[in-house]
PDB file of N, CA and C in Angstrom:
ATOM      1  N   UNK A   1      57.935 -53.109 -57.273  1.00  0.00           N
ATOM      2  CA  UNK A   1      57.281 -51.800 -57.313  1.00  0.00           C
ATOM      3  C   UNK A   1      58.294 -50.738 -57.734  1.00  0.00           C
ATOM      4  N   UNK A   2      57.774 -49.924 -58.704  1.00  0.00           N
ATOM      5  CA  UNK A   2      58.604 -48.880 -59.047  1.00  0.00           C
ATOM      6  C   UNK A   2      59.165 -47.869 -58.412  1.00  0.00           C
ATOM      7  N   UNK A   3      60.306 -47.194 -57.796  1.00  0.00           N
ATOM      8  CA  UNK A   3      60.880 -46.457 -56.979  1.00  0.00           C
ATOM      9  C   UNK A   3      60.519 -44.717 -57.347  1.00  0.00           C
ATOM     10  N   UNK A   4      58.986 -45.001 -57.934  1.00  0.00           N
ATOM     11  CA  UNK A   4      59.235 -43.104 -58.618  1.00  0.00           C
ATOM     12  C   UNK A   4      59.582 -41.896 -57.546  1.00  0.00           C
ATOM     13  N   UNK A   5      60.458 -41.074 -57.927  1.00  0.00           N
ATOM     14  CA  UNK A   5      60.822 -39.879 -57.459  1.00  0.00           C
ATOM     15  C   UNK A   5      59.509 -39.096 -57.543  1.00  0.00           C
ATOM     16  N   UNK A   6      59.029 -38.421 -56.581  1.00  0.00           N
ATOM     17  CA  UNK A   6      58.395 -36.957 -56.356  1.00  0.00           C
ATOM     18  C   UNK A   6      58.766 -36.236 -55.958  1.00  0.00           C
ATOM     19  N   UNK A   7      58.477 -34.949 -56.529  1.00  0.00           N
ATOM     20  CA  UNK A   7      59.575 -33.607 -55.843  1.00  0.00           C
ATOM     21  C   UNK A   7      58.311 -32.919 -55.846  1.00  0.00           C
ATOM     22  N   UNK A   8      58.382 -32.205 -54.314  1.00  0.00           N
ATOM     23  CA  UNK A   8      57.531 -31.016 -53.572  1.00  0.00           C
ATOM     24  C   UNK A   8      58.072 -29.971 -54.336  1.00  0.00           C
ATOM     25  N   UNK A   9      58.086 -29.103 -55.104  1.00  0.00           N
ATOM     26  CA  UNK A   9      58.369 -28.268 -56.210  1.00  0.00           C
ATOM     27  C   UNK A   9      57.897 -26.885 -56.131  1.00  0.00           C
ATOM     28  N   UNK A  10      58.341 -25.406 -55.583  1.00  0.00           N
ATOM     29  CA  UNK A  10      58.203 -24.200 -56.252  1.00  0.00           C
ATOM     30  C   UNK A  10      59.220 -23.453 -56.973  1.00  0.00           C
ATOM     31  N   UNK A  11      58.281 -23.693 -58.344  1.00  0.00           N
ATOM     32  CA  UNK A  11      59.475 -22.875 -59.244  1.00  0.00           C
ATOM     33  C   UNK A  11      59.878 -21.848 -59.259  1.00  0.00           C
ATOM     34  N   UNK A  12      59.403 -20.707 -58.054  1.00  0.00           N
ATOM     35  CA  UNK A  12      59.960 -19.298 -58.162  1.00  0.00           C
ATOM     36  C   UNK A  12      61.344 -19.631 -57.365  1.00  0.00           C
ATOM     37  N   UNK A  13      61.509 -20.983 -56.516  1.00  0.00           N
ATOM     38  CA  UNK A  13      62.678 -21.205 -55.837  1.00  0.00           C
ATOM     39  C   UNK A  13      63.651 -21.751 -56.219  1.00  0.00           C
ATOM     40  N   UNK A  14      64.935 -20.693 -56.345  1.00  0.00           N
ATOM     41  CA  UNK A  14      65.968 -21.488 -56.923  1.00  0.00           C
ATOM     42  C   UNK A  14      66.343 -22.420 -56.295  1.00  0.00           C
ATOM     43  N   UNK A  15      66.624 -22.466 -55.070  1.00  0.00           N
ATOM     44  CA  UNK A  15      66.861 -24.518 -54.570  1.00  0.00           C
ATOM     45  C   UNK A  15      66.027 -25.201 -55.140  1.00  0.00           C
ATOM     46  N   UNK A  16      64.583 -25.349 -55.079  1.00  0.00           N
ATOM     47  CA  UNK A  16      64.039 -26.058 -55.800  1.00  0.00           C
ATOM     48  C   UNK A  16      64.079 -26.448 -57.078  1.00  0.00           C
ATOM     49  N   UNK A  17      64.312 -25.521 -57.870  1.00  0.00           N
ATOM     50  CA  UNK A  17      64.801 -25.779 -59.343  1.00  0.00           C
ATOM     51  C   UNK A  17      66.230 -26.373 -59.698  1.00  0.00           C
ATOM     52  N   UNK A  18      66.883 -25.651 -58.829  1.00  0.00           N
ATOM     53  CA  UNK A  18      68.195 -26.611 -58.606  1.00  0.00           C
ATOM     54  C   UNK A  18      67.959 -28.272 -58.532  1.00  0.00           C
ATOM     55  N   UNK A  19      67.345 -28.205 -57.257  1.00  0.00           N
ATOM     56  CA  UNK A  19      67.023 -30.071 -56.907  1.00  0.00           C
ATOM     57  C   UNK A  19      66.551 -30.591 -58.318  1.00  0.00           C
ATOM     58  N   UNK A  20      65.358 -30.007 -58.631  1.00  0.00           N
ATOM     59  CA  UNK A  20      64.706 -31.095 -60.065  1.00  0.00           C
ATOM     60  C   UNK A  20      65.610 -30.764 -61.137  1.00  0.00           C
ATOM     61  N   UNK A  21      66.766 -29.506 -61.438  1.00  0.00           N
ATOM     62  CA  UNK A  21      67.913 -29.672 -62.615  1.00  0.00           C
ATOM     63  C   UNK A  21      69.027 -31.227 -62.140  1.00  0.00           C
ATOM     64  N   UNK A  22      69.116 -30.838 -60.909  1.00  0.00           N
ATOM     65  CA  UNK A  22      70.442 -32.373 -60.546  1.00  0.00           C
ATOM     66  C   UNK A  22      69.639 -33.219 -60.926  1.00  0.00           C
ATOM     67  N   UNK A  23      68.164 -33.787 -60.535  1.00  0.00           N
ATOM     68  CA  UNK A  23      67.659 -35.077 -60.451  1.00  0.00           C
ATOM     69  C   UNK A  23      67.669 -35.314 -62.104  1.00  0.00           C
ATOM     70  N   UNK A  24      67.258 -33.872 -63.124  1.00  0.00           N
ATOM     71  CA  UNK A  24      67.026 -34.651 -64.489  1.00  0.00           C
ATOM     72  C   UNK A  24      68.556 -35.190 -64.953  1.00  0.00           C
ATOM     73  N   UNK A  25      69.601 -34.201 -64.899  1.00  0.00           N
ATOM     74  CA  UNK A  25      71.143 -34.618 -64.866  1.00  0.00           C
ATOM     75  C   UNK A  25      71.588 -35.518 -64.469  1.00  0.00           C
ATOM     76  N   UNK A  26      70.746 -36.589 -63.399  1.00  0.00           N
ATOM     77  CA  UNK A  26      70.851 -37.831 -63.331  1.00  0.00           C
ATOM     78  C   UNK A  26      69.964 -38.746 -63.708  1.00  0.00           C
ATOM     79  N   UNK A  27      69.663 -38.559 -64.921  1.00  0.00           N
ATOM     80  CA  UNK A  27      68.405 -39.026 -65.601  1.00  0.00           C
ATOM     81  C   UNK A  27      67.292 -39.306 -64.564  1.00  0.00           C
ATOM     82  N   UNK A  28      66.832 -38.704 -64.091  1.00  0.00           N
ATOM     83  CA  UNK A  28      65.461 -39.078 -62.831  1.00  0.00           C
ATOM     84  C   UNK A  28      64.741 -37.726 -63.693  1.00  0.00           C
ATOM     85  N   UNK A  29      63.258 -38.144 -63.878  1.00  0.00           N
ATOM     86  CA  UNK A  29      62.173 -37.432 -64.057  1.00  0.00           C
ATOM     87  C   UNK A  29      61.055 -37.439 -63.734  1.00  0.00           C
ATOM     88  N   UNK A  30      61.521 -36.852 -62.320  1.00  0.00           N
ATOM     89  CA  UNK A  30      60.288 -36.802 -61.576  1.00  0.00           C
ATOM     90  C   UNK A  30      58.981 -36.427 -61.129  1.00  0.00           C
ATOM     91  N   UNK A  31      58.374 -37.220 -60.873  1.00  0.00           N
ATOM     92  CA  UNK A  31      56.655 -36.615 -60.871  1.00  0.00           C
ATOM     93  C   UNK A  31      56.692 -35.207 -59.746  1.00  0.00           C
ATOM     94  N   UNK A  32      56.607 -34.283 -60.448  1.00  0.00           N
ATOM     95  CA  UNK A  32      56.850 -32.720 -60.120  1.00  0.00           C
ATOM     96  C   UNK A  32      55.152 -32.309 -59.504  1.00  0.00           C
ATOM     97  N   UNK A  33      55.450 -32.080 -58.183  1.00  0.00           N
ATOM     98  CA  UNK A  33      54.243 -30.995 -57.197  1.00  0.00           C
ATOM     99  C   UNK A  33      54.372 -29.686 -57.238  1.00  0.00           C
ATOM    100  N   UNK A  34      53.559 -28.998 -57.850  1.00  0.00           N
ATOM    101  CA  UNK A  34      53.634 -27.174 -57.468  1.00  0.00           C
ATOM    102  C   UNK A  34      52.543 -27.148 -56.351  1.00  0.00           C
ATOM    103  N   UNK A  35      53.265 -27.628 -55.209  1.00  0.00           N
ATOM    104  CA  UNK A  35      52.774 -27.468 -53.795  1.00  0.00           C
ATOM    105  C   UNK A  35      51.859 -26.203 -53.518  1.00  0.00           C
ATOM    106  N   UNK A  36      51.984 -25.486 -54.058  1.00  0.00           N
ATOM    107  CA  UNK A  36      51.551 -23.906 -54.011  1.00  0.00           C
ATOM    108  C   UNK A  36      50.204 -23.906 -54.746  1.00  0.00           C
ATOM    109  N   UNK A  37      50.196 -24.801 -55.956  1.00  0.00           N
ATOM    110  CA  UNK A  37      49.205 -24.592 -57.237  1.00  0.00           C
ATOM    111  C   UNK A  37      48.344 -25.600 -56.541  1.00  0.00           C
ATOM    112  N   UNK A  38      48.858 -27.111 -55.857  1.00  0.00           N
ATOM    113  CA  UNK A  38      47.828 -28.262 -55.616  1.00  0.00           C
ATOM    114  C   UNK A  38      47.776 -28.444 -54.504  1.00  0.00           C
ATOM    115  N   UNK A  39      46.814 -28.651 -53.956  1.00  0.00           N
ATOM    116  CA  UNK A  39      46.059 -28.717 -52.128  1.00  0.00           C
ATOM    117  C   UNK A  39      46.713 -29.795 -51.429  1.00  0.00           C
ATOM    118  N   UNK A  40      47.509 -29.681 -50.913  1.00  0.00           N
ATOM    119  CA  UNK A  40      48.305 -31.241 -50.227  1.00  0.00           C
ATOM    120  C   UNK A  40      47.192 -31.173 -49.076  1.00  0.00           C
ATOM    121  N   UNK A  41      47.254 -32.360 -48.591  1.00  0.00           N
ATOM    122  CA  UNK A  41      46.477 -32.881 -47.435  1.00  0.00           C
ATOM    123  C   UNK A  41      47.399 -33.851 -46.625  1.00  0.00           C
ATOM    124  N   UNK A  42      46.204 -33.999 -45.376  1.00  0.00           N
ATOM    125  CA  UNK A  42      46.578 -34.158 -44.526  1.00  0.00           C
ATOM    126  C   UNK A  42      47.603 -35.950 -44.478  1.00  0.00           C
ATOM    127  N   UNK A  43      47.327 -36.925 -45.537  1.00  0.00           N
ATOM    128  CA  UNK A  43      47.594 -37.864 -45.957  1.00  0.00           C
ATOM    129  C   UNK A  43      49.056 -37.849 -46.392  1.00  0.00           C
ATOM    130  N   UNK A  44      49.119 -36.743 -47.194  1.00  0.00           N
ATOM    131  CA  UNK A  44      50.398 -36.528 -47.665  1.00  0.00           C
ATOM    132  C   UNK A  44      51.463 -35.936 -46.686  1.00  0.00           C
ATOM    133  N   UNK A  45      51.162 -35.235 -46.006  1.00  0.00           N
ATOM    134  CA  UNK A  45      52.136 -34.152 -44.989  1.00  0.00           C
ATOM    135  C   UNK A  45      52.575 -35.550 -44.384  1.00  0.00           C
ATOM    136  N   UNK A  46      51.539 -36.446 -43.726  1.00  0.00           N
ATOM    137  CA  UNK A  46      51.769 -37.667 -42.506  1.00  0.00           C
ATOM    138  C   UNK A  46      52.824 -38.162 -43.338  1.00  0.00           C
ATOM    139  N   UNK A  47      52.480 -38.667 -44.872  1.00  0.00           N
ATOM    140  CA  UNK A  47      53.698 -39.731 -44.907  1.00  0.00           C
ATOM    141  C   UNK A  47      54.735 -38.963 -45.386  1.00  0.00           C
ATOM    142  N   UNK A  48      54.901 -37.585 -45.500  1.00  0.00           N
ATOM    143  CA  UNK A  48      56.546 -37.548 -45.905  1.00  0.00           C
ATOM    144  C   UNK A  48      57.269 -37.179 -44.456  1.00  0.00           C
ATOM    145  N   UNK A  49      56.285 -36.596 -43.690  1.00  0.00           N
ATOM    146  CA  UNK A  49      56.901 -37.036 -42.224  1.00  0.00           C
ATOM    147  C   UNK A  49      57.335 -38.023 -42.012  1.00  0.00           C
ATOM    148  N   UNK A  50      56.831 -38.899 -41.792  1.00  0.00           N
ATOM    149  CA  UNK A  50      57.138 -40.432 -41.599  1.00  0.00           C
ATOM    150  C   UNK A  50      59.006 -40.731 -42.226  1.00  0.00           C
ATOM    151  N   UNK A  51      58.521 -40.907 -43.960  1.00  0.00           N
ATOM    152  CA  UNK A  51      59.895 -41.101 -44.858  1.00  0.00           C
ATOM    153  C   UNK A  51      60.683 -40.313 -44.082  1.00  0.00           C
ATOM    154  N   UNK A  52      60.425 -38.985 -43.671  1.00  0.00           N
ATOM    155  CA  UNK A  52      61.915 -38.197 -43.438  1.00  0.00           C
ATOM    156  C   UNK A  52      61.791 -38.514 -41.778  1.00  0.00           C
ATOM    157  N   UNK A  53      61.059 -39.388 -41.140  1.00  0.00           N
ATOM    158  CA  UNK A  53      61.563 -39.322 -39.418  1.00  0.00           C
ATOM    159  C   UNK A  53      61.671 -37.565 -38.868  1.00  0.00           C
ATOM    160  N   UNK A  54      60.833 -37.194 -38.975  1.00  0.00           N
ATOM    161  CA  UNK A  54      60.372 -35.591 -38.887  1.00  0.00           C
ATOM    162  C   UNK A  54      59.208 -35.108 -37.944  1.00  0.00           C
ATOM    163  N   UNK A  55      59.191 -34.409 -37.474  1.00  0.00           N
ATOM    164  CA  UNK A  55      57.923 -33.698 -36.834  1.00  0.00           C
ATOM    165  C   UNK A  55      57.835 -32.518 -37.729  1.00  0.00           C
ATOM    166  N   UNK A  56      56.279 -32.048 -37.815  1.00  0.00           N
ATOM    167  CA  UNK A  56      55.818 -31.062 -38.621  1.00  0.00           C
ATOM    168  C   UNK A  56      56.757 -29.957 -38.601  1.00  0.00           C
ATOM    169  N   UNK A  57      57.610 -29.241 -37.363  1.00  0.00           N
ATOM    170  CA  UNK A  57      58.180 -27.773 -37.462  1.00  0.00           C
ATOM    171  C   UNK A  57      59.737 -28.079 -38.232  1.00  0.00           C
ATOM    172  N   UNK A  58      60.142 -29.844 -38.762  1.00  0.00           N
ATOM    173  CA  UNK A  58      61.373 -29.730 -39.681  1.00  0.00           C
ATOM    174  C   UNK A  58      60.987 -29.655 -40.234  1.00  0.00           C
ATOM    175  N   UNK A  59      60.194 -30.169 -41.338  1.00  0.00           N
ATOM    176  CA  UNK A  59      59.276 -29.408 -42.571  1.00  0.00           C
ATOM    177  C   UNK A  59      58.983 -27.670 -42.989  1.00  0.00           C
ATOM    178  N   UNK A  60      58.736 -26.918 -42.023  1.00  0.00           N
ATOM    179  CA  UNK A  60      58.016 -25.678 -42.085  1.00  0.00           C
ATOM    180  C   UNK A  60      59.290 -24.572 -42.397  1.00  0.00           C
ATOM    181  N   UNK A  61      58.921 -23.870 -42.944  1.00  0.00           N
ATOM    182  CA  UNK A  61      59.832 -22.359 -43.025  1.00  0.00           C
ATOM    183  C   UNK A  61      59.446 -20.970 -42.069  1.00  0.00           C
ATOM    184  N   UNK A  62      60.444 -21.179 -41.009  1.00  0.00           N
ATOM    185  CA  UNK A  62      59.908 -20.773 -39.871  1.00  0.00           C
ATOM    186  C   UNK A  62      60.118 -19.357 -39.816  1.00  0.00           C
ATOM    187  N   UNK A  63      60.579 -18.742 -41.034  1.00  0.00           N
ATOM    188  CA  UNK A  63      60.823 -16.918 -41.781  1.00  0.00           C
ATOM    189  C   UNK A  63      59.685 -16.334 -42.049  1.00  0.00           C
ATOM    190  N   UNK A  64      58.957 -17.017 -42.630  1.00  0.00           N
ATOM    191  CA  UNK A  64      57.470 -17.140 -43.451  1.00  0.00           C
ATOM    192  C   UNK A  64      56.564 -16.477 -42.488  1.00  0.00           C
ATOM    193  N   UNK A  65      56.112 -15.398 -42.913  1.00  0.00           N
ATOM    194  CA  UNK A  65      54.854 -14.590 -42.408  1.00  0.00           C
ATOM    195  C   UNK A  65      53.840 -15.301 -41.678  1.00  0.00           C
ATOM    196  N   UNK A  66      53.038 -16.583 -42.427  1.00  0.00           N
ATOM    197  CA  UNK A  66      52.205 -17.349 -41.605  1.00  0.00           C
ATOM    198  C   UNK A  66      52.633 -17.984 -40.371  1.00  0.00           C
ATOM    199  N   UNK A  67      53.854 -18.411 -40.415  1.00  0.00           N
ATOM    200  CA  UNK A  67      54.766 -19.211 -38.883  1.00  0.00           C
ATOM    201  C   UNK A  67      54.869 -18.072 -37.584  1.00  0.00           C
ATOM    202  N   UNK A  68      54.943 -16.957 -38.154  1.00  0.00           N
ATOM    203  CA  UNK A  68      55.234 -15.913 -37.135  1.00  0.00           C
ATOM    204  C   UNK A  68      54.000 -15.393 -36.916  1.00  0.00           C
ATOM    205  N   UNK A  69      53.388 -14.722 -37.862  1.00  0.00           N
ATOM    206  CA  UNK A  69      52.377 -14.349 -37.778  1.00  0.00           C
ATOM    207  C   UNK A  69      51.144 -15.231 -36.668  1.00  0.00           C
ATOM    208  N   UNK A  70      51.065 -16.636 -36.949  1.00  0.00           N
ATOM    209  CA  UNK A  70      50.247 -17.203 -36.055  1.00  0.00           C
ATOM    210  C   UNK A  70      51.226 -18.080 -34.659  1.00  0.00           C
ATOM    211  N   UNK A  71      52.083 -17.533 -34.512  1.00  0.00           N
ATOM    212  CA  UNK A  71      52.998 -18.357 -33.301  1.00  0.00           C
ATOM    213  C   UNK A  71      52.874 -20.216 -33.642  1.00  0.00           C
ATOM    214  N   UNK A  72      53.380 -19.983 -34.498  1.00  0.00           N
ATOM    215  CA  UNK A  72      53.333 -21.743 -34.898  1.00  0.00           C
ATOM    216  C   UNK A  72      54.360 -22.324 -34.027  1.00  0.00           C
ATOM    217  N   UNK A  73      55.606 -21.344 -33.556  1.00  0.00           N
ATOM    218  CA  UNK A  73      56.769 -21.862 -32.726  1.00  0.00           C
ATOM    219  C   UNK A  73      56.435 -22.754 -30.912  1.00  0.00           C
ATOM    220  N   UNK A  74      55.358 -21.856 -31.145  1.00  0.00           N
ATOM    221  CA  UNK A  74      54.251 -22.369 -29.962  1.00  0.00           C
ATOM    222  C   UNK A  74      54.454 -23.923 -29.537  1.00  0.00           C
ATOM    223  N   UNK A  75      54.963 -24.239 -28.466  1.00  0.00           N
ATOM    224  CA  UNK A  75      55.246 -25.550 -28.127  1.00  0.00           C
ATOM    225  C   UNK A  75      53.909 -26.312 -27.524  1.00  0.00           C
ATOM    226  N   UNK A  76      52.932 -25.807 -27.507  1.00  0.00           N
ATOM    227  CA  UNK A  76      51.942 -26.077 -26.975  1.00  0.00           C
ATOM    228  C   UNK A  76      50.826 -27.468 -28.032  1.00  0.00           C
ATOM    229  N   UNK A  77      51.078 -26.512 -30.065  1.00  0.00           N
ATOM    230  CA  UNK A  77      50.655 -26.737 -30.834  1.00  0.00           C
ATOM    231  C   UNK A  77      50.541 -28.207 -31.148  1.00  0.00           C
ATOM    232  N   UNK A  78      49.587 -28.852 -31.653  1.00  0.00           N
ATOM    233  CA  UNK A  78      49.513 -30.311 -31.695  1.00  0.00           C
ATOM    234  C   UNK A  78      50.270 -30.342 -32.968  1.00  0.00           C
ATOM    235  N   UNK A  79      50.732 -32.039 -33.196  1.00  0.00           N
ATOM    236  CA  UNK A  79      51.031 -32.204 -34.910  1.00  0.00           C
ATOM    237  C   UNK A  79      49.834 -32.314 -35.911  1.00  0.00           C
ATOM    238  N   UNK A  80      48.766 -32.135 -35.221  1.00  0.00           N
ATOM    239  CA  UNK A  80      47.841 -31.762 -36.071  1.00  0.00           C
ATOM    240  C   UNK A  80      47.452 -30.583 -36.362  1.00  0.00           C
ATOM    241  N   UNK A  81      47.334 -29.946 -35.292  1.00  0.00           N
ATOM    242  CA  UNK A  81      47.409 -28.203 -35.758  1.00  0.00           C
ATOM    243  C   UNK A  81      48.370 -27.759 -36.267  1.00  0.00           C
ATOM    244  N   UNK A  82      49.957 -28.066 -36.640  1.00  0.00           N
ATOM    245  CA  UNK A  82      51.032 -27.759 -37.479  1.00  0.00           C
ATOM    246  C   UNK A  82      50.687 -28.469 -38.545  1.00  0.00           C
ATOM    247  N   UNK A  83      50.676 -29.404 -38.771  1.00  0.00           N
ATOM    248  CA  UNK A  83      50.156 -29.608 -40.080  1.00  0.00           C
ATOM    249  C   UNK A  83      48.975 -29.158 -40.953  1.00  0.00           C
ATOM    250  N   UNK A  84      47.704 -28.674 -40.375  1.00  0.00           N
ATOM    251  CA  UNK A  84      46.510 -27.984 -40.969  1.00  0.00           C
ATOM    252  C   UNK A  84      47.030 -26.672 -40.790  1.00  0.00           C
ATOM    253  N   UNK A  85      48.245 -25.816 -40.476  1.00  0.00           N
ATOM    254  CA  UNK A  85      49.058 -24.900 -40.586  1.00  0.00           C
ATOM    255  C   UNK A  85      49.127 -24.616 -42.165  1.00  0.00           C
ATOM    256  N   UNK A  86      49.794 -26.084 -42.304  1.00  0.00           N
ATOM    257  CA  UNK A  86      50.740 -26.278 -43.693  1.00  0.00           C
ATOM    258  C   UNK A  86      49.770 -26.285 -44.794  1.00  0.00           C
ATOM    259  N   UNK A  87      48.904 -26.612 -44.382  1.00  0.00           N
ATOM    260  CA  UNK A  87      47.784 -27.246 -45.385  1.00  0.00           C
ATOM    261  C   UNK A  87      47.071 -25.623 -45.878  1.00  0.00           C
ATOM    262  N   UNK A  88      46.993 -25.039 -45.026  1.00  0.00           N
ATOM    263  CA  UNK A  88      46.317 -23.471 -44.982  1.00  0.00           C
ATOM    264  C   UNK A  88      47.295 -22.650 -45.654  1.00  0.00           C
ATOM    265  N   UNK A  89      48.556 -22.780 -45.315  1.00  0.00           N
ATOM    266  CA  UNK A  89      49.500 -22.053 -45.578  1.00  0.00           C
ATOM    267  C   UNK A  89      50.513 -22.680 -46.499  1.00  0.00           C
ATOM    268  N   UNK A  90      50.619 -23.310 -47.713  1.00  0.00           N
ATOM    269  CA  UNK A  90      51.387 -24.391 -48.249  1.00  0.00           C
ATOM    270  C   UNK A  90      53.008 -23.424 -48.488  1.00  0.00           C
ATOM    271  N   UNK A  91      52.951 -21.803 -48.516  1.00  0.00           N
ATOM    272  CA  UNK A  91      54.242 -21.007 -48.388  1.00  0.00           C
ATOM    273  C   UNK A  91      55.066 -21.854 -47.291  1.00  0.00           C
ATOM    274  N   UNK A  92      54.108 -22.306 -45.715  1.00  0.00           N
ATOM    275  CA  UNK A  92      54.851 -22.738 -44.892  1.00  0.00           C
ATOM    276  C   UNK A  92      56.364 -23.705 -45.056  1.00  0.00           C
ATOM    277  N   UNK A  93      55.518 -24.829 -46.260  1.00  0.00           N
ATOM    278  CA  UNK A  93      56.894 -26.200 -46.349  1.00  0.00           C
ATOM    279  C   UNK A  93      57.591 -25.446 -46.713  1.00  0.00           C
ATOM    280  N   UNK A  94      58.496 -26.210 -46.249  1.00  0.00           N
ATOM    281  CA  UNK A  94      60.363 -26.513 -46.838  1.00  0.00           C
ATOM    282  C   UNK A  94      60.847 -26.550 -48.135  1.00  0.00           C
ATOM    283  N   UNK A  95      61.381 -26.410 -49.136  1.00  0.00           N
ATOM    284  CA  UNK A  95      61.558 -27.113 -50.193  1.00  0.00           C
ATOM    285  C   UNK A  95      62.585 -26.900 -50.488  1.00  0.00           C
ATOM    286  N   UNK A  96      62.910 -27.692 -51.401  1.00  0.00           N
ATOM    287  CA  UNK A  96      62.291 -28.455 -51.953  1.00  0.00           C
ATOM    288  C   UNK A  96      61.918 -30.041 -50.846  1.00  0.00           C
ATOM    289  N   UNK A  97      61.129 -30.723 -51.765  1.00  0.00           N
ATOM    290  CA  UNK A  97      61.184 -32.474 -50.930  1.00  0.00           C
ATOM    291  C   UNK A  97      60.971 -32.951 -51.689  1.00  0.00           C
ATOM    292  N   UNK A  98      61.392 -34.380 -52.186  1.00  0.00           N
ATOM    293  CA  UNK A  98      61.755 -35.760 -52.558  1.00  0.00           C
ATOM    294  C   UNK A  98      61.669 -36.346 -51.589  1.00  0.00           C
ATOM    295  N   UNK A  99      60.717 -37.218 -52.492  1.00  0.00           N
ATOM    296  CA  UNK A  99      60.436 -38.412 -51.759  1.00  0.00           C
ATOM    297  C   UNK A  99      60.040 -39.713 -52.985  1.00  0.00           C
ATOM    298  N   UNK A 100      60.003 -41.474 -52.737  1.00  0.00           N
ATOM    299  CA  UNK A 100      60.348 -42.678 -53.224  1.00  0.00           C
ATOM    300  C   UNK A 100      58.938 -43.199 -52.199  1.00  0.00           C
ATOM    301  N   UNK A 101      58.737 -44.409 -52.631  1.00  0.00           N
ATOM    302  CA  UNK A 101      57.987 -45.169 -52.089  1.00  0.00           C
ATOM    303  C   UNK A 101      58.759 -45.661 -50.495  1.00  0.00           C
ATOM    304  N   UNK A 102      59.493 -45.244 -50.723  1.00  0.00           N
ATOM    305  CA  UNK A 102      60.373 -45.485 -48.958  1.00  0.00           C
ATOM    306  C   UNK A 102      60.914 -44.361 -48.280  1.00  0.00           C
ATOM    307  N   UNK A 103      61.132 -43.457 -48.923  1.00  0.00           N
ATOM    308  CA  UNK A 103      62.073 -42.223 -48.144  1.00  0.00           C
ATOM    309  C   UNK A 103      61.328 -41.256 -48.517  1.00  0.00           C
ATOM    310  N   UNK A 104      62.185 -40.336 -47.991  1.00  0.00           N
ATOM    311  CA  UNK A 104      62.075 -38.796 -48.552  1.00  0.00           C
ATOM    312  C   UNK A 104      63.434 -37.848 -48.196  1.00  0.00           C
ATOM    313  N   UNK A 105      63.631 -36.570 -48.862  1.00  0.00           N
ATOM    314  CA  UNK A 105      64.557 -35.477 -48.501  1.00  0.00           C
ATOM    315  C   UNK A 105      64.309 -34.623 -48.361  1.00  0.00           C
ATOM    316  N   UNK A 106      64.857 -33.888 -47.833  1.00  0.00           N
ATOM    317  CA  UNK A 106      64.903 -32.570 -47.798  1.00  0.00           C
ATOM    318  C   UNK A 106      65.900 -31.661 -48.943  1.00  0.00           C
ATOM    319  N   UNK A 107      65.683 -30.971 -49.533  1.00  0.00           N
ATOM    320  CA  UNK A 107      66.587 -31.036 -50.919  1.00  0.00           C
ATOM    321  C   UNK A 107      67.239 -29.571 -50.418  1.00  0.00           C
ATOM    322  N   UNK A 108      68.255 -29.491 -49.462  1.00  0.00           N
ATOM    323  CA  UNK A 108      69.087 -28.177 -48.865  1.00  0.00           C
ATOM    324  C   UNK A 108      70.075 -29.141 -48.252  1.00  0.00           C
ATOM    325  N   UNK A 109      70.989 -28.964 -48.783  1.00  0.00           N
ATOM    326  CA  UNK A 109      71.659 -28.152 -50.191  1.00  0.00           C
ATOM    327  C   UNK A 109      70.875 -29.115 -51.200  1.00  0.00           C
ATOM    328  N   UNK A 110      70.192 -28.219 -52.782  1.00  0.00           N
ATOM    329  CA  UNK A 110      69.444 -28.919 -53.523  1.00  0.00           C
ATOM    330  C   UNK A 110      70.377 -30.515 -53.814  1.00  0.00           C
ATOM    331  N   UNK A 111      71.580 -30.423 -53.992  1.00  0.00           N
ATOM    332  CA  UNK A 111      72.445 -31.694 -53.999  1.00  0.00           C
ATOM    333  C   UNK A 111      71.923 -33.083 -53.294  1.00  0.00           C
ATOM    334  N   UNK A 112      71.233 -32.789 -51.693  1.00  0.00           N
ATOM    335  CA  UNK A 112      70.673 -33.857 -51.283  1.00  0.00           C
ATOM    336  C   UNK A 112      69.509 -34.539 -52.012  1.00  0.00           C
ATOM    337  N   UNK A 113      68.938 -34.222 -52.659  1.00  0.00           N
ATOM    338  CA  UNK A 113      68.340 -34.852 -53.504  1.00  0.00           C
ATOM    339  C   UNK A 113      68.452 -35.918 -53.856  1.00  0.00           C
ATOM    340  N   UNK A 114      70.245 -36.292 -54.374  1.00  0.00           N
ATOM    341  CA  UNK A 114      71.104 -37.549 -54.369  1.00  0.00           C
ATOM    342  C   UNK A 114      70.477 -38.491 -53.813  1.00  0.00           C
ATOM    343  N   UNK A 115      70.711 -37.892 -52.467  1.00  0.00           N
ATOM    344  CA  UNK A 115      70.443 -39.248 -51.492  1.00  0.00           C
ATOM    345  C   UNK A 115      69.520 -40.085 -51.475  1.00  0.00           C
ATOM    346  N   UNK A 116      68.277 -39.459 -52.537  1.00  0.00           N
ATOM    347  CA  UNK A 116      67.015 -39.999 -52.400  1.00  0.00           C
ATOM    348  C   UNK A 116      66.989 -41.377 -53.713  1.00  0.00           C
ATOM    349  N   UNK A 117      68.023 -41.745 -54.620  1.00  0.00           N
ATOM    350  CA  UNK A 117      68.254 -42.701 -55.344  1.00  0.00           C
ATOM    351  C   UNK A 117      69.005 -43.691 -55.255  1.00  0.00           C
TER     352      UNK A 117
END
């Protein structure tokens, strides 16, 4: 099975653009998400949790108007209600992320990216 790279992708973010400039510089051309432009679901959030051994609030950008705004810090919150967070609010993720049919990253510093080949 083929090892394709996906990158969780907003291009107004320079880390993010960073991550997918290293990955093409290492010849990787990866199947690119504008997380922002396409509806991730609930399928997808589960498994890059999973790859990265994560609970929903390492994923999230906890600066972000929607995190504060609705007390997402809230310890109370299920991983299902943080994740239909994310899903409502896709500003929420992290990014960049890479992820393989086995892993995933977190691409901060965009350099980790590496790790994902």
């Amino acid at each position: 099975m083929e090892n394709r790279v996906t990158i969780f992708h907003n291009p107004k973010c320079s880390k993010s653009r960073e991550a997918l400039k290293i990955l093409r510089q290492n010849n990787i051309e990866p199947l690119i998400i504008e997380y922002l432009e396409t509806l991730l679901t609930a399928e997808t959030l589960q498994d890059i949790l999973e790859k990265l051994k994560a609970n929903p609030r390492d994923i999230m950008r906890k600066k972000e108007k929607p995190f504060i705004e609705y007390n997402l810090a809230n310890e109370t919150l299920t991983k299902s209600e943080l994740i239909d967070a994310i899903i409502k609010h896709p500003i929420l993720l992290e990014r960049p992320i890479a992820i393989t049919n086995k892993k995933a990253i977190i691409g901060r510093p965009p350099q980790a990216v590496l790790n994902i080949i």
